[in-house]
Protein backbone atom coordinates (compact mmCIF):
# COMPACT_ATOMS: atom_id res chain seq x y z
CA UNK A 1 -44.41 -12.30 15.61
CA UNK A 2 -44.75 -10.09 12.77
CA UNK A 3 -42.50 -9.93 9.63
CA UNK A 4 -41.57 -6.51 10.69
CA UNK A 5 -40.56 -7.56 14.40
CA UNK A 6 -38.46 -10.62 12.58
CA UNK A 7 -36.85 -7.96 10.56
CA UNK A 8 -36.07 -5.64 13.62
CA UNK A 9 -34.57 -8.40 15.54
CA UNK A 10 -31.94 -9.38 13.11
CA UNK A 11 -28.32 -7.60 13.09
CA UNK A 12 -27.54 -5.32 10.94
CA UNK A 13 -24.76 -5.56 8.65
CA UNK A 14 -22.74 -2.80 7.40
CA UNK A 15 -19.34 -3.25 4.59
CA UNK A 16 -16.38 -3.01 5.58
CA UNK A 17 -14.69 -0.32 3.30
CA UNK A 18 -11.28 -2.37 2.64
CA UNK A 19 -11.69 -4.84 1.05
CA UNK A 20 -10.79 -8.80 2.38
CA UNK A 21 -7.24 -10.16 2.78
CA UNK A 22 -6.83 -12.53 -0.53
CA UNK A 23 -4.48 -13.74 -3.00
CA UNK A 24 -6.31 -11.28 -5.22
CA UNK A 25 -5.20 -8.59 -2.39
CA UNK A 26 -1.93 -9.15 -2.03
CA UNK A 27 -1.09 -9.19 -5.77
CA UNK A 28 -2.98 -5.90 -6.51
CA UNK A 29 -1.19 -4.21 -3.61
CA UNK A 30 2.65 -5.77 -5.16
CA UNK A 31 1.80 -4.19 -8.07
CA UNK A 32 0.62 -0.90 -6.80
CA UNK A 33 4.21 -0.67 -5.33
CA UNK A 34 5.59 -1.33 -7.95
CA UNK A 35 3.28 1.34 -10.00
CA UNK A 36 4.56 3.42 -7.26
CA UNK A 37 8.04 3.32 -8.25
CA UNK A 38 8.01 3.53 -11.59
CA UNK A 39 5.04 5.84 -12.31
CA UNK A 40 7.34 8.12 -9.70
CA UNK A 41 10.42 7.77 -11.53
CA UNK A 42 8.41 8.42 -14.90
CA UNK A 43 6.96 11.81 -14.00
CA UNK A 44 9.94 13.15 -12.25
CA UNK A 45 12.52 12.36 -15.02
CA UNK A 46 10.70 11.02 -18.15
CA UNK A 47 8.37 13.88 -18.03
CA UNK A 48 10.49 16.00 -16.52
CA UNK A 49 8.46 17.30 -13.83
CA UNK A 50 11.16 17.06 -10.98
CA UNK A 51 10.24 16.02 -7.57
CA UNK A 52 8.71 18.43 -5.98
CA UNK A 53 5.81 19.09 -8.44
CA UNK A 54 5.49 15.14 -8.85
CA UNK A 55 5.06 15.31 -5.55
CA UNK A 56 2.53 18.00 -5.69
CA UNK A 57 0.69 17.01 -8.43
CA UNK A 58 0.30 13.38 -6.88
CA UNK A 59 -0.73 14.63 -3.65
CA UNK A 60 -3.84 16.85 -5.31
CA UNK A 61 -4.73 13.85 -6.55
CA UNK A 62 -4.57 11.46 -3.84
CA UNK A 63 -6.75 14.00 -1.45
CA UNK A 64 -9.50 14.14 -4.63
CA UNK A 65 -9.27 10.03 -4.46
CA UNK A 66 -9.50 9.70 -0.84
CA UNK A 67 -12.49 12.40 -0.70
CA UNK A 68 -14.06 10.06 -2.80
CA UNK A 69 -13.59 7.40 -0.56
CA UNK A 70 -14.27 8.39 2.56
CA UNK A 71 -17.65 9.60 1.12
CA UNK A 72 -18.68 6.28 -0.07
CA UNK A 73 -20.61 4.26 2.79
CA UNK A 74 -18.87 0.91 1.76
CA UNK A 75 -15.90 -0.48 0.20
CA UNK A 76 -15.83 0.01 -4.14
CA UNK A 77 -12.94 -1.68 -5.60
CA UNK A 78 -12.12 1.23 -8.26
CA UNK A 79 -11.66 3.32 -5.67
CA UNK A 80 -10.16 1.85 -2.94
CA UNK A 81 -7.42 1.13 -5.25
CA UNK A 82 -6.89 3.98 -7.17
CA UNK A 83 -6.42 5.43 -3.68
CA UNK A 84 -3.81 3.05 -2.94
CA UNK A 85 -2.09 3.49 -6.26
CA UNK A 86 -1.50 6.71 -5.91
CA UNK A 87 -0.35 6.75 -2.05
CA UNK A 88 2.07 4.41 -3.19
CA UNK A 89 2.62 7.18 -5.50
CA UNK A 90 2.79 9.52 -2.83
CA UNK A 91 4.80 7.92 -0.19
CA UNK A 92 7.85 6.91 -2.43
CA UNK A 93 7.56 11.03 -3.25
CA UNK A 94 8.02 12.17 0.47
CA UNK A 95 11.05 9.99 1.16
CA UNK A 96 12.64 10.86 -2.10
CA UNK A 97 12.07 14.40 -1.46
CA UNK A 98 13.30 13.68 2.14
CA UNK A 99 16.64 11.79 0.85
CA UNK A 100 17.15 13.33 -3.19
CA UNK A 101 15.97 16.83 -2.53
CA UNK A 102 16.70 17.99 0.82
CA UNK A 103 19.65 15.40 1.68
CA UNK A 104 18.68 13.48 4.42
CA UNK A 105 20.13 10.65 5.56
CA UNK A 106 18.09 7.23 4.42
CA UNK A 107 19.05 5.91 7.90
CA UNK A 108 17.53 9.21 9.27
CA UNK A 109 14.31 8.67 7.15
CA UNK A 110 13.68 5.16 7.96
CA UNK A 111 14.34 5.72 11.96
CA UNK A 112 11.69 8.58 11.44
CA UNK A 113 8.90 7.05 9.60
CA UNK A 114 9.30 3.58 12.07
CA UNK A 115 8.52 6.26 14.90
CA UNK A 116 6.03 7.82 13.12
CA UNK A 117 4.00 5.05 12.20
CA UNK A 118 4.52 3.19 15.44
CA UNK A 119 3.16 6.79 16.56
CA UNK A 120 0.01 5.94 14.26
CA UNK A 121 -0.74 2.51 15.45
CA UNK A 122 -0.48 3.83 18.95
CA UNK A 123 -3.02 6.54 18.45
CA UNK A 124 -5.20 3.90 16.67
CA UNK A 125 -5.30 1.15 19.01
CA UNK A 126 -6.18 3.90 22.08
CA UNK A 127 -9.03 5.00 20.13
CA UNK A 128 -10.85 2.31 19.14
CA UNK A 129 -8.45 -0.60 20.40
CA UNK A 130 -7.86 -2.22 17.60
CA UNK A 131 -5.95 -2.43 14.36
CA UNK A 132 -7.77 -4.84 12.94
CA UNK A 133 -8.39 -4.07 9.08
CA UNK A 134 -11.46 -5.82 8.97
CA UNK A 135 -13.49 -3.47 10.84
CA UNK A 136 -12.95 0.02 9.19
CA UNK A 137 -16.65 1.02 9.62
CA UNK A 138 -16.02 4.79 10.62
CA UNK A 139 -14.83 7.71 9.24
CA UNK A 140 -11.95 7.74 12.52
CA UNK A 141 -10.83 3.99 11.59
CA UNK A 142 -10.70 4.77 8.11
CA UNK A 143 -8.76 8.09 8.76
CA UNK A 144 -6.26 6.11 10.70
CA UNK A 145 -6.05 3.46 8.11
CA UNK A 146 -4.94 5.41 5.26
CA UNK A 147 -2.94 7.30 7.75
CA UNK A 148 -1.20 4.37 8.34
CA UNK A 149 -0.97 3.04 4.78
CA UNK A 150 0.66 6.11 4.04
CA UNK A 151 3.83 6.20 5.82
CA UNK A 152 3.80 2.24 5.52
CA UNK A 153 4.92 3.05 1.81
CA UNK A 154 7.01 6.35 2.65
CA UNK A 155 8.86 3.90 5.41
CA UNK A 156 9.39 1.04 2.86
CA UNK A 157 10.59 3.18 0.61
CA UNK A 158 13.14 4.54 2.80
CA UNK A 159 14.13 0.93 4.54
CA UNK A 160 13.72 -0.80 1.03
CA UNK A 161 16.28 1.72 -0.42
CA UNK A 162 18.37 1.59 2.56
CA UNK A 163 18.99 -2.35 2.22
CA UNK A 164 19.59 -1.80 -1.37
CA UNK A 165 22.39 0.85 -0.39
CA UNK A 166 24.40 -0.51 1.92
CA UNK A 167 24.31 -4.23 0.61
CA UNK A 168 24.32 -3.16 -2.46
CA UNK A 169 22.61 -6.88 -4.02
CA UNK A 170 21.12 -5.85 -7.48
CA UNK A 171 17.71 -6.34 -8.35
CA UNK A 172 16.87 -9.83 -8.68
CA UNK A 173 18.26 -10.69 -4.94
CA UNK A 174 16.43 -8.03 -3.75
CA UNK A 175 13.14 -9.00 -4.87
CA UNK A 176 14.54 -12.61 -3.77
CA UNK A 177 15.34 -10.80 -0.20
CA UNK A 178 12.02 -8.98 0.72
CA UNK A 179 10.22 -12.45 -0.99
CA UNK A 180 11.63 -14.21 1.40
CA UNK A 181 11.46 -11.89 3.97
CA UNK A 182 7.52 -11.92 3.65
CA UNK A 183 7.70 -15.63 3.32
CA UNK A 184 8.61 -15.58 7.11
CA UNK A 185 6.27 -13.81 8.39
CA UNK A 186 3.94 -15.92 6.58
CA UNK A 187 5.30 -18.97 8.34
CA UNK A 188 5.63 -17.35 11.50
CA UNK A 189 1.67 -16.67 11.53
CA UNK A 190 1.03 -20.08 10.17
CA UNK A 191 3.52 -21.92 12.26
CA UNK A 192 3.92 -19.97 15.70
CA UNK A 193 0.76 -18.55 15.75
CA UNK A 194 2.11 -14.65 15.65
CA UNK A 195 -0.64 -12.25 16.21
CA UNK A 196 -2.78 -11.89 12.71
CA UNK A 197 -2.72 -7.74 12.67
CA UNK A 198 0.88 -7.49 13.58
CA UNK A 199 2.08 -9.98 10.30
CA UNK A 200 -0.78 -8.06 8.13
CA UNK A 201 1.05 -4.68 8.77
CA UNK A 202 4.74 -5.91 8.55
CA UNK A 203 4.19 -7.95 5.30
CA UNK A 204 2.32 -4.65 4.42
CA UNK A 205 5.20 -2.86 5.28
CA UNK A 206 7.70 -5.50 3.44
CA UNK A 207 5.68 -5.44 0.08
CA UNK A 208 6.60 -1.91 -0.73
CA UNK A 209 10.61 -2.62 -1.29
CA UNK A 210 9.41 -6.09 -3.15
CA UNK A 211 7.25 -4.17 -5.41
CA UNK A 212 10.36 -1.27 -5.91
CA UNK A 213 12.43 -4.06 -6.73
CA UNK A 214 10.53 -5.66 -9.00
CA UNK A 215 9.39 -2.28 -10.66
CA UNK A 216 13.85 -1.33 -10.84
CA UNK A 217 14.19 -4.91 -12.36
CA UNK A 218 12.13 -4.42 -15.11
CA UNK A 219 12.55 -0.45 -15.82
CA UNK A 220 16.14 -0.19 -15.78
CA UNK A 221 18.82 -0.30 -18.18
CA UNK A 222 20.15 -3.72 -18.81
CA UNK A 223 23.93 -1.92 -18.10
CA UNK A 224 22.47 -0.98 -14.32
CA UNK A 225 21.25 -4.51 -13.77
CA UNK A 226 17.62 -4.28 -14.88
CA UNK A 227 15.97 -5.37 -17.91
CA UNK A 228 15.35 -2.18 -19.81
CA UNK A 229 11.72 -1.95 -20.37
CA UNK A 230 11.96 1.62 -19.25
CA UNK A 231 9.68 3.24 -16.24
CA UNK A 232 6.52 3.78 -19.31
CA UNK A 233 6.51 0.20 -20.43
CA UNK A 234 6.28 -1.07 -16.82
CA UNK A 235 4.00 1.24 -15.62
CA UNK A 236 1.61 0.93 -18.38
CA UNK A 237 1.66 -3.12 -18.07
CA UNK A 238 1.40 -2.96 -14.26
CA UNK A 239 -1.38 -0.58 -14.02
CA UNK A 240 -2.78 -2.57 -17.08
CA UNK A 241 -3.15 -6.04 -14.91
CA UNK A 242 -4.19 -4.14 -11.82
CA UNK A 243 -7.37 -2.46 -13.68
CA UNK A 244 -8.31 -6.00 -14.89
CA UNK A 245 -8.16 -7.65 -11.63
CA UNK A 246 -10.36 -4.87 -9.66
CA UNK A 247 -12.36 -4.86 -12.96
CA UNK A 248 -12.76 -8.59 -12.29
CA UNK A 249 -13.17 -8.28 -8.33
CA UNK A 250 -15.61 -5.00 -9.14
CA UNK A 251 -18.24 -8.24 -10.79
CA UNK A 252 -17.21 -11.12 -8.71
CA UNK A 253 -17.78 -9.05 -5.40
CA UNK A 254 -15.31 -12.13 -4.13
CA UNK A 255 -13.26 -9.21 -1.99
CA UNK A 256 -16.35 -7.96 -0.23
CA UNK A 257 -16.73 -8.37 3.67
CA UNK A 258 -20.00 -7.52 6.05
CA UNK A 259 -19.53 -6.98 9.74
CA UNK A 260 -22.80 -7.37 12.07
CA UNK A 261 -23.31 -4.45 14.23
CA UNK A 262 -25.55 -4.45 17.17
């Protein structure tokens, strides 16, 4: 057998374009949320830009980011993650706009985005059936990933604020809350064995009102329970750790998966 025959014979192997589920992960995406909420809150008030061309002016941006993306042929941490940063962005803008600007209901919002996304997941898994995150090898998977990541934030916005409304618990025992919250599904996967995709997405789901909470904690006044580093500060530091951990995971490569293909 000939080199070239040995060569043809083994499987190909193509990157995944998300990256893998770590620690590193997990942390990165708490503090996009929480970049989310208070990079929001800083253009809309502290610049003064008001919702609607926040929400504008975000959404430009996201498309140019996810153009970028989808043209790459495998997963690059920069951009994967400036993508997510500013759909975090992007989501907490459509259910503010839905709730501040045109008055709707947060109970409204949340039952909408739960059908919507459920809606998502359902188109997904007929089309390629599965929702598995570690296979995102086409532009259709990828479409319904970000899809999906989308109203994830816009729908933990709206359930996050929701809870925070109507049990009215302050900052600290909300973070404590949604913590513990994720903590559970994290025992229920370890523990009972509960299906791997469907924890991923609701932990996905439950780190968006974590990451608000944390973000309100530390952004508002000390008289409205927070700590009052103001929505700059805590933007600036959050976004500051997240560029040196994808800066880090950019050389270390330690997020990168390969999937054989036939």
């Amino acid at each position: 057998m000939t080199t070239t025959t040995r060569h043809a014979a083994l499987p190909r192997l193509k990157m995944n374009k998300v990256p893998e589920v770590t620690l590193y992960f997990w942390v990165i995406k708490v503090l996009c949320t929480t970049v989310g909420e208070t990079a929001a809150d800083y253009l809309n008030d502290t610049v003064g830009l008001g919702l609607t061309r926040t929400a504008l002016v975000m959404s430009v941006l996201l498309v140019a980011a996810l153009v970028l993306q989808f043209r790459l042929r495998s997963y690059v941490a920069g951009v994967y993650w400036v993508s997510v940063v500013l759909i975090s962005i992007v989501g907490t803008l459509i259910t503010d706009e839905l709730t501040d600007g045109l008055g709707v209901p947060l109970a409204i919002t949340t039952a909408v985005f739960t059908v919507v996304l459920a809606a998502t997941f359902a188109l997904w898994y007929a089309a390629e059936r599965t929702l598995s995150i570690h296979t995102i090898l086409t532009t259709r998977r990828e479409g319904f990933y970000w899809a999906a990541v989308l109203f994830t934030f816009a729908l933990g916005t709206a359930a996050g604020d929701l809870v925070a409304e109507q049990l009215n618990l302050g900052y600290p025992l909300s973070v404590v809350l949604f913590a513990a919250l994720i903590a559970v599904v994290a025992g229920a996967r370890a523990v009972a064995g509960v299906n791997a995709v469907a924890a991923f997405w609701i932990a996905y789901i439950l780190t968006r009102p974590l990451g608000a909470s944390i973000g309100d904690y530390l952004s508002q006044a000390r008289k409205d329970g927070g700590l009052g580093l103001g929505t700059t500060v805590t933007s600036v530091i959050f976004l500051g750790v997240i560029c040196a951990l994808v800066v880090y995971l950019t050389l270390s490569r330690r997020d990168r998966t390969s999937v054989e293909q036939a």
